[in-house]
N, C-alpha and C. Protein backbone atom coordinates (compact mmCIF):
# COMPACT_ATOMS: atom_id res chain seq x y z
N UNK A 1 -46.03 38.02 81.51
CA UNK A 1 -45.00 37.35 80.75
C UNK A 1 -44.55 38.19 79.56
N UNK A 2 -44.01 39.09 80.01
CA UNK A 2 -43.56 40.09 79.01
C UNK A 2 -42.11 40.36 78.73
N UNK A 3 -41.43 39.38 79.38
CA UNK A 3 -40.04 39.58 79.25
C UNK A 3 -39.16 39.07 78.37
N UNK A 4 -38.58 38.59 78.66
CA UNK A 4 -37.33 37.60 77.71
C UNK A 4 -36.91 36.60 78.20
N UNK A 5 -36.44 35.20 77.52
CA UNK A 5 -36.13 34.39 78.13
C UNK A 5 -34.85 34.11 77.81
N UNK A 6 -33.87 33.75 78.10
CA UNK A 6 -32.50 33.21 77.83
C UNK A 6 -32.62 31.73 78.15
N UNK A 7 -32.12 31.49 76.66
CA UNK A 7 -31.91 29.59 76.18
C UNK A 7 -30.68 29.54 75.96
N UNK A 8 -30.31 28.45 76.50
CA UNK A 8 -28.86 27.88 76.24
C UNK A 8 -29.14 26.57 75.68
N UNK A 9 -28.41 25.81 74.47
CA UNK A 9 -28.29 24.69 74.52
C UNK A 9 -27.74 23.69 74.95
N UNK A 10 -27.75 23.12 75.81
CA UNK A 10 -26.42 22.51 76.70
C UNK A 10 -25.86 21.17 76.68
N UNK A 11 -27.20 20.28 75.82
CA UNK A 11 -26.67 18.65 75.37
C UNK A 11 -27.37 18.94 73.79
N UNK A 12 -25.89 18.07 73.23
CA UNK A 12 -26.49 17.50 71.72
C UNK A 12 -27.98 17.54 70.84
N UNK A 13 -27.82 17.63 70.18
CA UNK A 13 -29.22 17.27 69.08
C UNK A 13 -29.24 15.79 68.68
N UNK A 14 -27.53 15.68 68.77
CA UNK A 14 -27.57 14.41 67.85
C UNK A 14 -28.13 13.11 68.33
N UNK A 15 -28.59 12.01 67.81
CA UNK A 15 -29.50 10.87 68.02
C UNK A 15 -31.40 11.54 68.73
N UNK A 16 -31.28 12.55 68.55
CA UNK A 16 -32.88 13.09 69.14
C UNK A 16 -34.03 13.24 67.84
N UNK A 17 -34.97 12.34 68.12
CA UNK A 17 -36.19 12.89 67.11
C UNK A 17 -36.25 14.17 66.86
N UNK A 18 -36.50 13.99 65.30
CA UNK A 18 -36.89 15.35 64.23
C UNK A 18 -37.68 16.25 65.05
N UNK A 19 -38.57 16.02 65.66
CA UNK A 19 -39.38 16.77 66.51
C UNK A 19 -38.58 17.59 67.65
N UNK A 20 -37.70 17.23 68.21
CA UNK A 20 -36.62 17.74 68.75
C UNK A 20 -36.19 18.87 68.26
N UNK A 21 -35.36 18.37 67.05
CA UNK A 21 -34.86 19.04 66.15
C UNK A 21 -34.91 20.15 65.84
N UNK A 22 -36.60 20.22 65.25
CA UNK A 22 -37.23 21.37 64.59
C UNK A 22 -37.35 22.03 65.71
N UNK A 23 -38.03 21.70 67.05
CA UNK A 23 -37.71 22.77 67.70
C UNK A 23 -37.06 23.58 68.47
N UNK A 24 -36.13 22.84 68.17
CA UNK A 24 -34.57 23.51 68.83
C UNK A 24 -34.25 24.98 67.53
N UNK A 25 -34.30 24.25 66.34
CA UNK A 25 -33.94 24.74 65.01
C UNK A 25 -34.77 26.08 65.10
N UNK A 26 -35.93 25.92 65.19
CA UNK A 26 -37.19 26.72 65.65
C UNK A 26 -37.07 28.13 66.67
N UNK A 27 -35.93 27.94 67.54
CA UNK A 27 -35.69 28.73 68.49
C UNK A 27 -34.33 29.41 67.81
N UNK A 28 -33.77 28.64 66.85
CA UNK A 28 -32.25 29.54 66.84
C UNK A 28 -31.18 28.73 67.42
N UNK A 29 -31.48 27.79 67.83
CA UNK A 29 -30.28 26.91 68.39
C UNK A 29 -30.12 25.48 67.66
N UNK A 30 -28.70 26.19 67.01
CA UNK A 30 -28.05 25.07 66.23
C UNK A 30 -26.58 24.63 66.75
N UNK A 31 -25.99 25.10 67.58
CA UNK A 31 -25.36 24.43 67.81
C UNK A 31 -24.89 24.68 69.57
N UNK A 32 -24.21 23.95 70.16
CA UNK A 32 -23.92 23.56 71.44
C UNK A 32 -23.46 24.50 72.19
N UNK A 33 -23.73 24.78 73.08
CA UNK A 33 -23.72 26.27 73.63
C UNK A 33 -24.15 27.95 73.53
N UNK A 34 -24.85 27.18 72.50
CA UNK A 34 -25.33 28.90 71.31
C UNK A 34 -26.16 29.20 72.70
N UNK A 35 -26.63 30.20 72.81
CA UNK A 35 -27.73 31.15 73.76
C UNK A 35 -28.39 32.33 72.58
N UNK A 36 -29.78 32.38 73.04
CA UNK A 36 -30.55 33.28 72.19
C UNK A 36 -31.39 33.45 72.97
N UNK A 37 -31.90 34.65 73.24
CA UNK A 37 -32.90 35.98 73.76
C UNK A 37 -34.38 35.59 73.25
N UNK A 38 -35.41 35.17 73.26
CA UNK A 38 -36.86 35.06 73.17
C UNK A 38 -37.99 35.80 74.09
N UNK A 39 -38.61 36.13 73.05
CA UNK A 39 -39.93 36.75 74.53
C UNK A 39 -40.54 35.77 74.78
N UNK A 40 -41.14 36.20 76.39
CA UNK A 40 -41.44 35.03 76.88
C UNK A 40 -43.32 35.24 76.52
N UNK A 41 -43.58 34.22 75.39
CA UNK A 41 -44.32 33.89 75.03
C UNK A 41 -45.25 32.16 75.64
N UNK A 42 -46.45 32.23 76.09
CA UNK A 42 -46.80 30.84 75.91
C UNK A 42 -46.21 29.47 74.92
N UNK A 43 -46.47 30.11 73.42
CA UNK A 43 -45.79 29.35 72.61
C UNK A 43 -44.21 29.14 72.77
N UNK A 44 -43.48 29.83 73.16
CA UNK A 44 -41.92 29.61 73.67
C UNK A 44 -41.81 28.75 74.93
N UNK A 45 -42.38 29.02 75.71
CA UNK A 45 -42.18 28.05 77.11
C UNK A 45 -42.96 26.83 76.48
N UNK A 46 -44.36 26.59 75.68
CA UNK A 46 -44.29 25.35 75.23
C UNK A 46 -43.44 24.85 74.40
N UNK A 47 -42.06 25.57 74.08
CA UNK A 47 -41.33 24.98 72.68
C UNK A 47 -40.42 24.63 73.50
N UNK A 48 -39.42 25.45 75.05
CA UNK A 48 -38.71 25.10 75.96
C UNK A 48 -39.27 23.42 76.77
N UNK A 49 -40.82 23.27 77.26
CA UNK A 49 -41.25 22.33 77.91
C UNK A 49 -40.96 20.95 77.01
N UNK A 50 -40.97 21.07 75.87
CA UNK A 50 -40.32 19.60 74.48
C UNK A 50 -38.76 19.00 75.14
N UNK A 51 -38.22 20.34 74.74
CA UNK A 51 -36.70 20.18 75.28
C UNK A 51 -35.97 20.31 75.96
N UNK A 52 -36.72 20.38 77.14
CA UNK A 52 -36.15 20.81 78.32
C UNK A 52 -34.94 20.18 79.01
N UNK A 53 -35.20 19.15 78.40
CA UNK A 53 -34.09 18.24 79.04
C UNK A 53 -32.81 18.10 78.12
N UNK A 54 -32.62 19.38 77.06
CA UNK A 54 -31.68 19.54 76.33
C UNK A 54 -30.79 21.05 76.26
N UNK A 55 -32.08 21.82 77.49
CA UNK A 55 -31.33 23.34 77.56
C UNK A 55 -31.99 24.20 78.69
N UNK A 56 -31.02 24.91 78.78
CA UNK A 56 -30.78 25.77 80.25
C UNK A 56 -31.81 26.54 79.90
N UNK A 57 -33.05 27.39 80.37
CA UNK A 57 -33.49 28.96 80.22
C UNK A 57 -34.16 29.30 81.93
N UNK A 58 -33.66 30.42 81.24
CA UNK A 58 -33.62 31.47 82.37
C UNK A 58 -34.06 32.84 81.91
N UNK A 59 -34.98 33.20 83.02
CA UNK A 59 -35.52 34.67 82.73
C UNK A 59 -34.30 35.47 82.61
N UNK A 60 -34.83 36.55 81.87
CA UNK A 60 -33.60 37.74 81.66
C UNK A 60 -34.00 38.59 82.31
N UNK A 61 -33.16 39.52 83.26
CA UNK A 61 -33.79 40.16 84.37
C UNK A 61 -32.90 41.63 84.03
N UNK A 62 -33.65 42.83 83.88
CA UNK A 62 -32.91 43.93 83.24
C UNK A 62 -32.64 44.62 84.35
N UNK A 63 -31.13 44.85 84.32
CA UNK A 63 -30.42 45.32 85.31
C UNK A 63 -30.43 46.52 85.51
N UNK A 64 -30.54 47.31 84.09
CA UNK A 64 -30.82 49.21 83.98
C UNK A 64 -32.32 49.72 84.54
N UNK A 65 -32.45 48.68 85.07
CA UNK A 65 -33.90 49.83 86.15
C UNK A 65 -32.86 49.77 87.43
């Protein structure tokens, strides 16, 4: 798990527990459609598994090999 992950945010924050929140906020995603680059860390896929049901990710797969 050494790669990168690509997050999209794809539904609202709004009406979602603080806990939500922070870890959306936590990742870099503040607003609706933003996408941001993360390594794929344990702690990141547990911060994706919270909100999953609020955003797209997808491995980033490097095309220059």
């Amino acid at each position: 798990m050494a790669g990168k992950l690509k997050i999209t945010l794809v539904k609202s924050m709004i009406g979602r527990p603080e806990k939500h929140r922070k870890v959306l906020r936590g990742m870099g995603l503040t607003r609706l459609n933003r996408t941001v680059e993360l390594q794929d860390t344990p702690s990141i896929r547990g911060m994706i598994n919270v909100v999953s049901h609020l955003v797209n990710a997808e491995e980033k797969t490097d095309e220059a090999k």
